[in-house]
C-alpha atoms as a PDB file:
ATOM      1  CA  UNK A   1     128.959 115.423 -80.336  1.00  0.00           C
ATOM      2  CA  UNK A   2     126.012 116.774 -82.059  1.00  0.00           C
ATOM      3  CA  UNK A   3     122.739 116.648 -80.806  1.00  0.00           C
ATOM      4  CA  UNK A   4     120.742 114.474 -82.338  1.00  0.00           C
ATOM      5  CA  UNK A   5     117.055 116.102 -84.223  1.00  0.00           C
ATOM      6  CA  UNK A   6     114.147 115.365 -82.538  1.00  0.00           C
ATOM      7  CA  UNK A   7     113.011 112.576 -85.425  1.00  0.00           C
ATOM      8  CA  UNK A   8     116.348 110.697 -85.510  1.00  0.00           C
ATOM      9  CA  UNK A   9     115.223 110.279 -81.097  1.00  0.00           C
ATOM     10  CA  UNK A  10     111.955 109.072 -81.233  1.00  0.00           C
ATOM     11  CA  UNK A  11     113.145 106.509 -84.374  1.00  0.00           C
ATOM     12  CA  UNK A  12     115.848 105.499 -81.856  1.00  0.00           C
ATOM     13  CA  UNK A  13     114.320 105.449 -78.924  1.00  0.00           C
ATOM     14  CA  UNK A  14     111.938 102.956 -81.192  1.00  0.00           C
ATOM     15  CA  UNK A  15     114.569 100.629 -82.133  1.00  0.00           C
ATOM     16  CA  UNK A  16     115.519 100.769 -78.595  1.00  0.00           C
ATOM     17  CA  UNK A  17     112.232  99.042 -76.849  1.00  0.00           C
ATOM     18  CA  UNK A  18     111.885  97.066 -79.803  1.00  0.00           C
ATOM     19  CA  UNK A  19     115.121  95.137 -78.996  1.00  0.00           C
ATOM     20  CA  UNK A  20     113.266  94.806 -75.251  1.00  0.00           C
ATOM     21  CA  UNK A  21     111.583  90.805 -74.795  1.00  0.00           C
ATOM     22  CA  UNK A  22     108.294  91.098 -73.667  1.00  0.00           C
ATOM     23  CA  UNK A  23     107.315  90.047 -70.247  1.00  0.00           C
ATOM     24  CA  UNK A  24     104.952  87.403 -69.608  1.00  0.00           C
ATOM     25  CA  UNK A  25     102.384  88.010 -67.387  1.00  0.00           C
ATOM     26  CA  UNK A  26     102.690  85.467 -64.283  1.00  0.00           C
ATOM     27  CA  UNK A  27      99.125  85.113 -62.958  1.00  0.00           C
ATOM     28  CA  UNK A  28      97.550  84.514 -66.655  1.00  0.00           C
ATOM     29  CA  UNK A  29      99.217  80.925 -66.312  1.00  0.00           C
ATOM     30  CA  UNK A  30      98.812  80.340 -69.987  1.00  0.00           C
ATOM     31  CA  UNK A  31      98.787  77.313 -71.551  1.00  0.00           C
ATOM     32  CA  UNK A  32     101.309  77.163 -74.289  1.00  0.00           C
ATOM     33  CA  UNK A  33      99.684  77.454 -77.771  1.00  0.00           C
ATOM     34  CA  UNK A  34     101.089  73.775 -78.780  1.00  0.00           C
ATOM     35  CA  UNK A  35      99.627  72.050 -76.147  1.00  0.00           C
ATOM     36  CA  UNK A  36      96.767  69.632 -76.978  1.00  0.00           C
ATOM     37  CA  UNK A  37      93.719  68.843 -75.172  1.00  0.00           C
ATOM     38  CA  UNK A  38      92.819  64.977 -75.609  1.00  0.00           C
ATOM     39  CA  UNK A  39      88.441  65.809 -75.531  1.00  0.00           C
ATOM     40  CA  UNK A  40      88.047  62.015 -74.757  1.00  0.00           C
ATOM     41  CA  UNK A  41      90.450  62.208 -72.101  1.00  0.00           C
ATOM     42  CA  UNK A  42      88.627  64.934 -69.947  1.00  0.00           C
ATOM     43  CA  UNK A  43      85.218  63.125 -70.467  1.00  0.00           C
ATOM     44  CA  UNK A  44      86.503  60.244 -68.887  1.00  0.00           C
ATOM     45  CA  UNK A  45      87.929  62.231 -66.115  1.00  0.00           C
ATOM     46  CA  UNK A  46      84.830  64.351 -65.702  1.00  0.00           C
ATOM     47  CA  UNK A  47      82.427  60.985 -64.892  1.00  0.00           C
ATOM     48  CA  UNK A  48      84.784  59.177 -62.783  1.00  0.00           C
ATOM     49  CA  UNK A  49      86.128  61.873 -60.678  1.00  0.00           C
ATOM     50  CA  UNK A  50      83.635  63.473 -59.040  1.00  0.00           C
ATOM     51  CA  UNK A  51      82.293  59.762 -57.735  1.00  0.00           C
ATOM     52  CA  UNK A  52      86.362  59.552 -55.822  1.00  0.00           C
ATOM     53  CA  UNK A  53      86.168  60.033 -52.381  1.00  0.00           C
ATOM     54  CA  UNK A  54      89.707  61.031 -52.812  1.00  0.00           C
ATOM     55  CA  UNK A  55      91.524  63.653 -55.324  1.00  0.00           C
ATOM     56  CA  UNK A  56      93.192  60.903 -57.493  1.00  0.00           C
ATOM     57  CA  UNK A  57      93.727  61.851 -61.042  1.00  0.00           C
ATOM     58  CA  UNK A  58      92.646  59.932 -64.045  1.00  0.00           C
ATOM     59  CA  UNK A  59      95.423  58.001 -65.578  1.00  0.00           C
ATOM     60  CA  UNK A  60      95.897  59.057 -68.799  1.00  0.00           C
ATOM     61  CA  UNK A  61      94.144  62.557 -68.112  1.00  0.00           C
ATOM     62  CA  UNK A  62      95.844  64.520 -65.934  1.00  0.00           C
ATOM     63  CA  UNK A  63      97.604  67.268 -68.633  1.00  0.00           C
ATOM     64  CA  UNK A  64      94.632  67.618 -70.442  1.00  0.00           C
ATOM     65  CA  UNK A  65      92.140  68.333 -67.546  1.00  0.00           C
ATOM     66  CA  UNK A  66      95.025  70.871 -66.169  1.00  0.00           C
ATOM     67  CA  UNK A  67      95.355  72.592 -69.474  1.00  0.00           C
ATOM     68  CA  UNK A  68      91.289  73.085 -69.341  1.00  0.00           C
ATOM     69  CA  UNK A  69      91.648  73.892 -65.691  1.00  0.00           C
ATOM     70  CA  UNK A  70      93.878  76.614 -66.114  1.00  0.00           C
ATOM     71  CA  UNK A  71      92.022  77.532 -69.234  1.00  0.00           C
ATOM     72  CA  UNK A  72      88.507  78.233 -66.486  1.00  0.00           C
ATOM     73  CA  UNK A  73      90.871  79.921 -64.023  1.00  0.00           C
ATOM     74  CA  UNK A  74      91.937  82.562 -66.059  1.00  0.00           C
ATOM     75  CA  UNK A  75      88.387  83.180 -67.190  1.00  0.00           C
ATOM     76  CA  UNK A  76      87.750  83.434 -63.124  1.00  0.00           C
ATOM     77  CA  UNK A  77      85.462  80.838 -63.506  1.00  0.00           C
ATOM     78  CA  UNK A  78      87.656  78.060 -61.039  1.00  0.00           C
ATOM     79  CA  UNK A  79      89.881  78.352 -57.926  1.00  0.00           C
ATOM     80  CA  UNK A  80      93.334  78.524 -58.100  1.00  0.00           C
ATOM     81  CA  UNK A  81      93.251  75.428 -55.638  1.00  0.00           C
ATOM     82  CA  UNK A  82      91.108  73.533 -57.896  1.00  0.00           C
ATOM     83  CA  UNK A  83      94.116  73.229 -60.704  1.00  0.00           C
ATOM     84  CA  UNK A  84      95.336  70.499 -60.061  1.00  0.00           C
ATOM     85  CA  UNK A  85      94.860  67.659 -63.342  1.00  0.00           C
ATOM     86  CA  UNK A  86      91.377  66.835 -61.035  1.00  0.00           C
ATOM     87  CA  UNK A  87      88.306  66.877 -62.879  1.00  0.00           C
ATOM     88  CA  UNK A  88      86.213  67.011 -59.522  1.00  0.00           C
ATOM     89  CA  UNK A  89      82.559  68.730 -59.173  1.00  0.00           C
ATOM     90  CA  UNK A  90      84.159  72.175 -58.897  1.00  0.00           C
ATOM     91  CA  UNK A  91      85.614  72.105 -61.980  1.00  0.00           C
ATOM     92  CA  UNK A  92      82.394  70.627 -63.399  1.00  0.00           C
ATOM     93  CA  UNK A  93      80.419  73.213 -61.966  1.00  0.00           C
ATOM     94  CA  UNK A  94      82.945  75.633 -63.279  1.00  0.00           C
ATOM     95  CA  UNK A  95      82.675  74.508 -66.848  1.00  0.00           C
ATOM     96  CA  UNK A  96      78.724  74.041 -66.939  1.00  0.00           C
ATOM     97  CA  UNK A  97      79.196  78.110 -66.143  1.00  0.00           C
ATOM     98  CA  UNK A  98      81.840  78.551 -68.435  1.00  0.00           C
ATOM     99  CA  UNK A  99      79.204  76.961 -71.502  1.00  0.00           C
ATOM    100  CA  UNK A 100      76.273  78.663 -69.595  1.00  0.00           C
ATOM    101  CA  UNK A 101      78.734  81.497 -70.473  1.00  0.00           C
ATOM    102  CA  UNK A 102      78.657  80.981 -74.153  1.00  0.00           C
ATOM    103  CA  UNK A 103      74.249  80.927 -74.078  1.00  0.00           C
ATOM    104  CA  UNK A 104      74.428  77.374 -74.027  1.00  0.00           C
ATOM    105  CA  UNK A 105      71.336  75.287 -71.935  1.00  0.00           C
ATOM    106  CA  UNK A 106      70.019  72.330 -70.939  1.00  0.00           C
ATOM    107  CA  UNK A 107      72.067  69.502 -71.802  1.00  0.00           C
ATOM    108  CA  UNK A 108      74.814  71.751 -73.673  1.00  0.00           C
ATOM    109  CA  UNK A 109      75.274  73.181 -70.504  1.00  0.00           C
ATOM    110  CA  UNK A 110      75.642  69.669 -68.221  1.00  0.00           C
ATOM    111  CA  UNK A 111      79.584  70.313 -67.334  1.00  0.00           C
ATOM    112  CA  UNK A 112      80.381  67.313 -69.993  1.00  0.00           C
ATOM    113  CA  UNK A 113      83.064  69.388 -72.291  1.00  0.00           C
ATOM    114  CA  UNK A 114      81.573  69.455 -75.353  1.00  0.00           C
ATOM    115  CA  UNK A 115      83.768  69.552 -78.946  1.00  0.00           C
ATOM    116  CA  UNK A 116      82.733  73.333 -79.464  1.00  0.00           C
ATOM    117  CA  UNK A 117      82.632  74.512 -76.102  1.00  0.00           C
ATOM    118  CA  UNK A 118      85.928  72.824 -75.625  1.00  0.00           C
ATOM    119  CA  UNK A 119      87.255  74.089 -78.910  1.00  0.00           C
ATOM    120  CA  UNK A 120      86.264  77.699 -77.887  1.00  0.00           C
ATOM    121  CA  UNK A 121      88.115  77.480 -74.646  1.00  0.00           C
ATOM    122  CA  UNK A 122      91.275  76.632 -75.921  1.00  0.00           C
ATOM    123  CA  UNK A 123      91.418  79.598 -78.289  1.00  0.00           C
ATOM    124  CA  UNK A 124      95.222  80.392 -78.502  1.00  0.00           C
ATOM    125  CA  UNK A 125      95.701  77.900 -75.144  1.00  0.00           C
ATOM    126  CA  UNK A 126      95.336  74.232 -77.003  1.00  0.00           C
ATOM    127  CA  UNK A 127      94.661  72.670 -79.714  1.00  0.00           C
ATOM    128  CA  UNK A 128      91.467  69.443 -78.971  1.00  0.00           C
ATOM    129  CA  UNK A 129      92.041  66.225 -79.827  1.00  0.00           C
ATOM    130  CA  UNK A 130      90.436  62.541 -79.744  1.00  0.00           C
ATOM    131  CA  UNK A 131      86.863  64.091 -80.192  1.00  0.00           C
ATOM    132  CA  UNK A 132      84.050  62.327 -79.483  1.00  0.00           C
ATOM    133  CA  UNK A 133      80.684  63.333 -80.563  1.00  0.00           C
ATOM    134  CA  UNK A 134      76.903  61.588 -79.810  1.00  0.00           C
ATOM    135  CA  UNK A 135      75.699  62.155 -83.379  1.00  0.00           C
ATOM    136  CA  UNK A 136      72.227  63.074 -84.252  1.00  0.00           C
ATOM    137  CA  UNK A 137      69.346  61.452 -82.717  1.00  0.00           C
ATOM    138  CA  UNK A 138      67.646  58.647 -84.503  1.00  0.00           C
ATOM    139  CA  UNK A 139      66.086  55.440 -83.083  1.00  0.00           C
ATOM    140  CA  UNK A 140      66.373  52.259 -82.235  1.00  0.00           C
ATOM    141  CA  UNK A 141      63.710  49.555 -81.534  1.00  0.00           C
ATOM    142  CA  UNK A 142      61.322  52.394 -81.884  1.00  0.00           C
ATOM    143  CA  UNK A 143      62.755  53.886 -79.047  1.00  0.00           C
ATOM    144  CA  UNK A 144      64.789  57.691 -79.392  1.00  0.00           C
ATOM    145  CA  UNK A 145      68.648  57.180 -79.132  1.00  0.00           C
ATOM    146  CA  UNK A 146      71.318  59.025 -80.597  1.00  0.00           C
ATOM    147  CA  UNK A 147      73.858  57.525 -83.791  1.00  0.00           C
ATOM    148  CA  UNK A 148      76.915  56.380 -81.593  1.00  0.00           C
ATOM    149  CA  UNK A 149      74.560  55.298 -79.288  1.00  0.00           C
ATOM    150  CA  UNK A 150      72.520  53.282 -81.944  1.00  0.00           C
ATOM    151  CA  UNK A 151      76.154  51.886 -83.490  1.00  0.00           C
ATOM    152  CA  UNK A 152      77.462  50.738 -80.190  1.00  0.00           C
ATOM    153  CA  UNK A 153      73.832  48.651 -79.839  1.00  0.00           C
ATOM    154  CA  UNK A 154      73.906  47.496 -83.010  1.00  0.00           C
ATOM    155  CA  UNK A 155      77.977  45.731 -81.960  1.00  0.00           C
ATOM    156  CA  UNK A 156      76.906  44.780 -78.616  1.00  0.00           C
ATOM    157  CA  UNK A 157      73.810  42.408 -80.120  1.00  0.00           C
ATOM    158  CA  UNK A 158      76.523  40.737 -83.094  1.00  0.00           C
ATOM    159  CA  UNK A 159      78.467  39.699 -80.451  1.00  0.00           C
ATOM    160  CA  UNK A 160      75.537  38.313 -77.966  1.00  0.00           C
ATOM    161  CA  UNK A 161      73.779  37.110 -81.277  1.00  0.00           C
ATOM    162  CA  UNK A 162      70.849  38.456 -79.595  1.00  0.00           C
ATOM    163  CA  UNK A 163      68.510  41.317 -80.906  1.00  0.00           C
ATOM    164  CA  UNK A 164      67.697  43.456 -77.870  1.00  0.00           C
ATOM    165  CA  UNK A 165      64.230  45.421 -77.442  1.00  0.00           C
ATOM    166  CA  UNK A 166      64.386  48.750 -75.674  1.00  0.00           C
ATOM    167  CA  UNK A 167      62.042  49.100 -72.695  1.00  0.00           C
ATOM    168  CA  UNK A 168      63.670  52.439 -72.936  1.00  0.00           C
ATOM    169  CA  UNK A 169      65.633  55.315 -74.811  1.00  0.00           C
ATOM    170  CA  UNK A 170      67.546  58.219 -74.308  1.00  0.00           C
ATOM    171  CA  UNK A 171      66.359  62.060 -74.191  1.00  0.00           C
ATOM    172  CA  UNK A 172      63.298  60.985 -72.178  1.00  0.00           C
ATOM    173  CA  UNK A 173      63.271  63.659 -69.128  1.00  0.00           C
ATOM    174  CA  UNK A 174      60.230  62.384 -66.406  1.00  0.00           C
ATOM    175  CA  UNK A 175      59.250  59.534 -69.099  1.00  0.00           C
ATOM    176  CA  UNK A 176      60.108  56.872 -65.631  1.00  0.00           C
ATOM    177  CA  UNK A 177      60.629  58.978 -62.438  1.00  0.00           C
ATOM    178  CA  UNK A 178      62.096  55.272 -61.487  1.00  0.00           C
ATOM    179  CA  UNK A 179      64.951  56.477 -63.483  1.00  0.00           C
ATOM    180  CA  UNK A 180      66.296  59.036 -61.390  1.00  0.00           C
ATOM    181  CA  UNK A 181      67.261  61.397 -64.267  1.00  0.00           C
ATOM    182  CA  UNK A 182      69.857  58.693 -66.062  1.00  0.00           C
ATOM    183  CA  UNK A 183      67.503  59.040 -69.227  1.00  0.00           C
ATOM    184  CA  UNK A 184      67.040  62.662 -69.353  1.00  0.00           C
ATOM    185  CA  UNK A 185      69.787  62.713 -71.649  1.00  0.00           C
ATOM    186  CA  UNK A 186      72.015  60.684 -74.496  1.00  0.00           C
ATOM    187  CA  UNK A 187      73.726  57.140 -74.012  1.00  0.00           C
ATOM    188  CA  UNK A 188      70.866  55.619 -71.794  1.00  0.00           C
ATOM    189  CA  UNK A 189      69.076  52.698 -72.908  1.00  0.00           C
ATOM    190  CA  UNK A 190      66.824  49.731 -70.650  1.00  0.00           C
ATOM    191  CA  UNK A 191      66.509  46.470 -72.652  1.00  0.00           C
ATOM    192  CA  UNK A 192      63.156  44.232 -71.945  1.00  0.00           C
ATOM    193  CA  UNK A 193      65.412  40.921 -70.736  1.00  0.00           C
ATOM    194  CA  UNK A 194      61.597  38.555 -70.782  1.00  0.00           C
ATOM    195  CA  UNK A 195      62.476  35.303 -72.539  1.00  0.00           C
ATOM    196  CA  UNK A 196      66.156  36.127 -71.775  1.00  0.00           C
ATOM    197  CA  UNK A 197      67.287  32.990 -69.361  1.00  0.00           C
ATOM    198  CA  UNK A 198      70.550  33.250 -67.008  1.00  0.00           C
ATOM    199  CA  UNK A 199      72.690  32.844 -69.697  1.00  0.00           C
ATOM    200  CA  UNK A 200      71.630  35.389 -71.934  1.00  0.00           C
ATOM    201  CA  UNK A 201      70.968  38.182 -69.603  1.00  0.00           C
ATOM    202  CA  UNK A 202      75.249  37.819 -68.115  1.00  0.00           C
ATOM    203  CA  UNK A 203      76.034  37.415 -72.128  1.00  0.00           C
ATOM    204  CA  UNK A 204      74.523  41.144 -73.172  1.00  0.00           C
ATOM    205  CA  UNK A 205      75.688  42.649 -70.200  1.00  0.00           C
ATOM    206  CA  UNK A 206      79.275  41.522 -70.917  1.00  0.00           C
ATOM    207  CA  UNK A 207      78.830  42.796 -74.818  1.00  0.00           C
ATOM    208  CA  UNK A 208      77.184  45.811 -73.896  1.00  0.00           C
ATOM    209  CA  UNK A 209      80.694  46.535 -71.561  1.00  0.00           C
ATOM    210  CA  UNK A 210      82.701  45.349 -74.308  1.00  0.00           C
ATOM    211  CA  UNK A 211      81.497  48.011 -76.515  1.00  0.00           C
ATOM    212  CA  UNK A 212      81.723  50.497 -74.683  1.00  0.00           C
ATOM    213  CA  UNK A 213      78.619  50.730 -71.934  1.00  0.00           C
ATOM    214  CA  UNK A 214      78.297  50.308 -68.362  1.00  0.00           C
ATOM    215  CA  UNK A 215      76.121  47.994 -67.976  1.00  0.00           C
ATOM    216  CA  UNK A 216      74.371  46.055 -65.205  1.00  0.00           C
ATOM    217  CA  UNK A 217      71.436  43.581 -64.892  1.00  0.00           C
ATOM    218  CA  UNK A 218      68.397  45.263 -62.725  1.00  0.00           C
ATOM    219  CA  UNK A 219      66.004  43.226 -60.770  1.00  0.00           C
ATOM    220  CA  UNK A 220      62.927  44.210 -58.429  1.00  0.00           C
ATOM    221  CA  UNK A 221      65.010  43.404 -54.836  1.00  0.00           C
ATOM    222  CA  UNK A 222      67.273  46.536 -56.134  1.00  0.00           C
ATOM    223  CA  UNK A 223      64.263  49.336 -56.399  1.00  0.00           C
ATOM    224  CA  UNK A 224      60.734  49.877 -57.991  1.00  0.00           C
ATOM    225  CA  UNK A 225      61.494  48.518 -61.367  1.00  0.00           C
ATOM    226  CA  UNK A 226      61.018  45.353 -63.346  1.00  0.00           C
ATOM    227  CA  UNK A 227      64.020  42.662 -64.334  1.00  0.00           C
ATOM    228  CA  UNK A 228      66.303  44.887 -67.032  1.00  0.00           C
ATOM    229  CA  UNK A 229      69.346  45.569 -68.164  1.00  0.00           C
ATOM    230  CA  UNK A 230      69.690  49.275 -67.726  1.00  0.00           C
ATOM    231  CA  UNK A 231      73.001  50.418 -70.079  1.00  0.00           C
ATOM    232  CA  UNK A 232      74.986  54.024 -70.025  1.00  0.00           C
ATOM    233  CA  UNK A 233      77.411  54.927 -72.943  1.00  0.00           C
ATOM    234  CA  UNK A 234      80.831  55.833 -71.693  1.00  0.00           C
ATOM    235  CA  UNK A 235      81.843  59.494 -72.435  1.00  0.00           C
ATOM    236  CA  UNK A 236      78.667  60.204 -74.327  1.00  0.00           C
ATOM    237  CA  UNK A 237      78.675  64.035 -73.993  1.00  0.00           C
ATOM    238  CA  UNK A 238      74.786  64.328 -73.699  1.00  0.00           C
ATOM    239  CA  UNK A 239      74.341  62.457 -70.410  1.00  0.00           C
ATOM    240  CA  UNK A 240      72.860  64.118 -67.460  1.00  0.00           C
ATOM    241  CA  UNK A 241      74.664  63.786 -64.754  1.00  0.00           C
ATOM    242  CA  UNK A 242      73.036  61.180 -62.986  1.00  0.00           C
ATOM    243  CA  UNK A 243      74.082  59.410 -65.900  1.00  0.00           C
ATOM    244  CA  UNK A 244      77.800  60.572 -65.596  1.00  0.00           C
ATOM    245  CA  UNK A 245      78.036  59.605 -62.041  1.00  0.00           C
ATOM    246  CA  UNK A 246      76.753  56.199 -62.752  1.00  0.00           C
ATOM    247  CA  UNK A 247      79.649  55.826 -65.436  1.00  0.00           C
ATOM    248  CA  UNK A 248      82.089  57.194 -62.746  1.00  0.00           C
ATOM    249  CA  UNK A 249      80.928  54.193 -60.251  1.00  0.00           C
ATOM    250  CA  UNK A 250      81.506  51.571 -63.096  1.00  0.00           C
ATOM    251  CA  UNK A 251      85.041  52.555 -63.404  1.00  0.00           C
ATOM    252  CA  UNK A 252      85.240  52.460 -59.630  1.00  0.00           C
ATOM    253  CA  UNK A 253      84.072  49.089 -59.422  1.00  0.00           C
ATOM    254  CA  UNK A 254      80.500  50.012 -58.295  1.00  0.00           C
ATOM    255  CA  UNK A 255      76.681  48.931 -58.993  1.00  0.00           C
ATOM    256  CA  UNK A 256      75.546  52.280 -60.212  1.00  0.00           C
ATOM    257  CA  UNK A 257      73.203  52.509 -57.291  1.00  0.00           C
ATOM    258  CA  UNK A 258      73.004  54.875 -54.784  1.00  0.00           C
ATOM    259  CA  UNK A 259      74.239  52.013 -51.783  1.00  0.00           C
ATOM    260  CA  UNK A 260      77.439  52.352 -53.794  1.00  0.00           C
ATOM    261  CA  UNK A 261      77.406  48.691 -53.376  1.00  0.00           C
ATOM    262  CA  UNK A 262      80.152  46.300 -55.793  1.00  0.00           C
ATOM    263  CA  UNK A 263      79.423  45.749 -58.895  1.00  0.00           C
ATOM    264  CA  UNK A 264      77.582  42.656 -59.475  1.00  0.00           C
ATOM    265  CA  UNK A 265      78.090  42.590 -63.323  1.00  0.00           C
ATOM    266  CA  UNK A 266      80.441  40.131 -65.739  1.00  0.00           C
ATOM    267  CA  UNK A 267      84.323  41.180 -65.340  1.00  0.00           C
ATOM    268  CA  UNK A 268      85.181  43.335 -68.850  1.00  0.00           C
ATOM    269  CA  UNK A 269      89.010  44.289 -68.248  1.00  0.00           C
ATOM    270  CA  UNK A 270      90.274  46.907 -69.793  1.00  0.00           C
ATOM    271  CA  UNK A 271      87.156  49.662 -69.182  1.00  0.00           C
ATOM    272  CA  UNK A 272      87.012  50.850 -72.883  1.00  0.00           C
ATOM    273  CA  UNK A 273      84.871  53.743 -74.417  1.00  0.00           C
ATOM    274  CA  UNK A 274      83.235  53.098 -78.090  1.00  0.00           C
ATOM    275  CA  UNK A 275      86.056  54.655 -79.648  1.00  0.00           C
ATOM    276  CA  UNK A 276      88.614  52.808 -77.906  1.00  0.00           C
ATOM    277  CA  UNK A 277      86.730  49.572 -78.791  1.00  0.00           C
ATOM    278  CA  UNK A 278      86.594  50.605 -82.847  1.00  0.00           C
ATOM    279  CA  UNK A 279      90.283  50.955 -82.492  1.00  0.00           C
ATOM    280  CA  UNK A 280      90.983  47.555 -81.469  1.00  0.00           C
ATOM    281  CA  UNK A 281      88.691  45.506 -83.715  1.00  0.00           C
END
């Protein structure tokens, strides 16, 4: 047989490892590119879980926290251990350093995925889905809030025909130091409940919950505050974390307070966000 010329070699030798599959690489654990990341799903999951004292998984958000999981491992940024469809403190420590990563600060950076944060990290992993953003801030009541925030209000007083009057708003870091950090951020609100009898009061809370807060009636026996309603937006993505954890307790059938006692509020069944609300009207 003749030889073949050194050219006609290397052009075979070519076609040769063409025809040869790539091999994945195991310990990348990638996400396949058609996957989808539901944004409202992880929000949910990233309040409630870290207030378990267990490692139960949000229903409803256990592929989409994994897929953002695995997304933070292979950045090094999370435990193997900790990918597991749990959106638990470690992994929102992980991705407050994952958007620390990325220059952003302060409340950009609370471990709340954020729509471009969350877009950013699912570059060639996922595509995001269901998102939910706070709007720009605005007021309400002369108080600063931001637009979802000011929308959901605006629904909860139709439907308990009452106009409510702020006490306080959101983005108001130290304004009460009674607060414990709740207001430093979005989605926070206090409504003044004077000239509000029994009635009333248990009739905002339950709109406020049907909206799309968690809500609960304060009075002076429960700390150093007057009577109020203090309210927190479900999956708002600016709320600090004492916020988040308070919005984790409601869905765990908790006061908000640190005794962890039940909630004492009016019975709203299903827990809905804003969003989910809109969908049903």
């Amino acid at each position: 047989m003749k030889p073949l010329s050194a050219g006609v070699a290397v052009a075979a030798g070519l076609v040769a490892l063409a025809t040869v599959p790539a091999i994945a690489s195991s310990s990348a654990e990638p996400t396949p590119a058609t996957a989808t990341v539901s944004m409202a799903a992880v929000l949910r999951a990233a309040q409630i879980d870290p207030q378990r004292h267990d490692q139960t998984v949000t229903a409803g958000a256990g592929p989409s926290v994994t897929a953002v999981e695995r997304a933070l491992r292979a950045r090094g940024l999370l435990d193997q251990q900790y990918v597991d469809g749990h959106f638990g403190s470690k992994t929102v420590s992980a991705y407050a350093a994952y958007q620390r990563s990325l220059g952003y600060e302060g409340l950009a950076a609370n471990g709340l995925p954020g729509r471009s944060s969350l877009v950013r990290l699912g570059t060639d992993r996922f595509e995001v889905t269901h998102v939910v953003g706070p709007g720009a801030r605005t007021t309400h009541g002369g108080k600063v809030v931001n637009e979802r925030t000011k929308a959901m209000l605006r629904q909860a007083q139709r439907l308990a025909g009452h106009t409510f009057k702020l006490d306080q708003g959101s983005y108001n870091p130290g304004g009460d130091p009674t607060s414990a950090g709740t207001h430093d951020g979005g989605g926070v609100v206090d409504i003044n409940v004077d000239g509000m009898n029994r009635a009333l009061r248990s009739k905002a809370v339950k709109a406020l919950r049907q909206v799309g807060f968690a809500a609960w009636y304060r009075t002076p026996s429960q700390g150093d505050w007057p009577h109020h309603i203090h309210a927190v937006a479900i999956n708002d993505p600016d709320l600090s974390s004492p916020a988040q954890h308070q919005v984790g307790d409601y869905y765990l059938g908790r006061n908000g307070l640190a005794n962890e006692a039940p909630d004492d509020g009016p019975e709203v069944k299903p827990i809905r966000t804003w969003e989910q609300y809109r969908r049903t009207r």
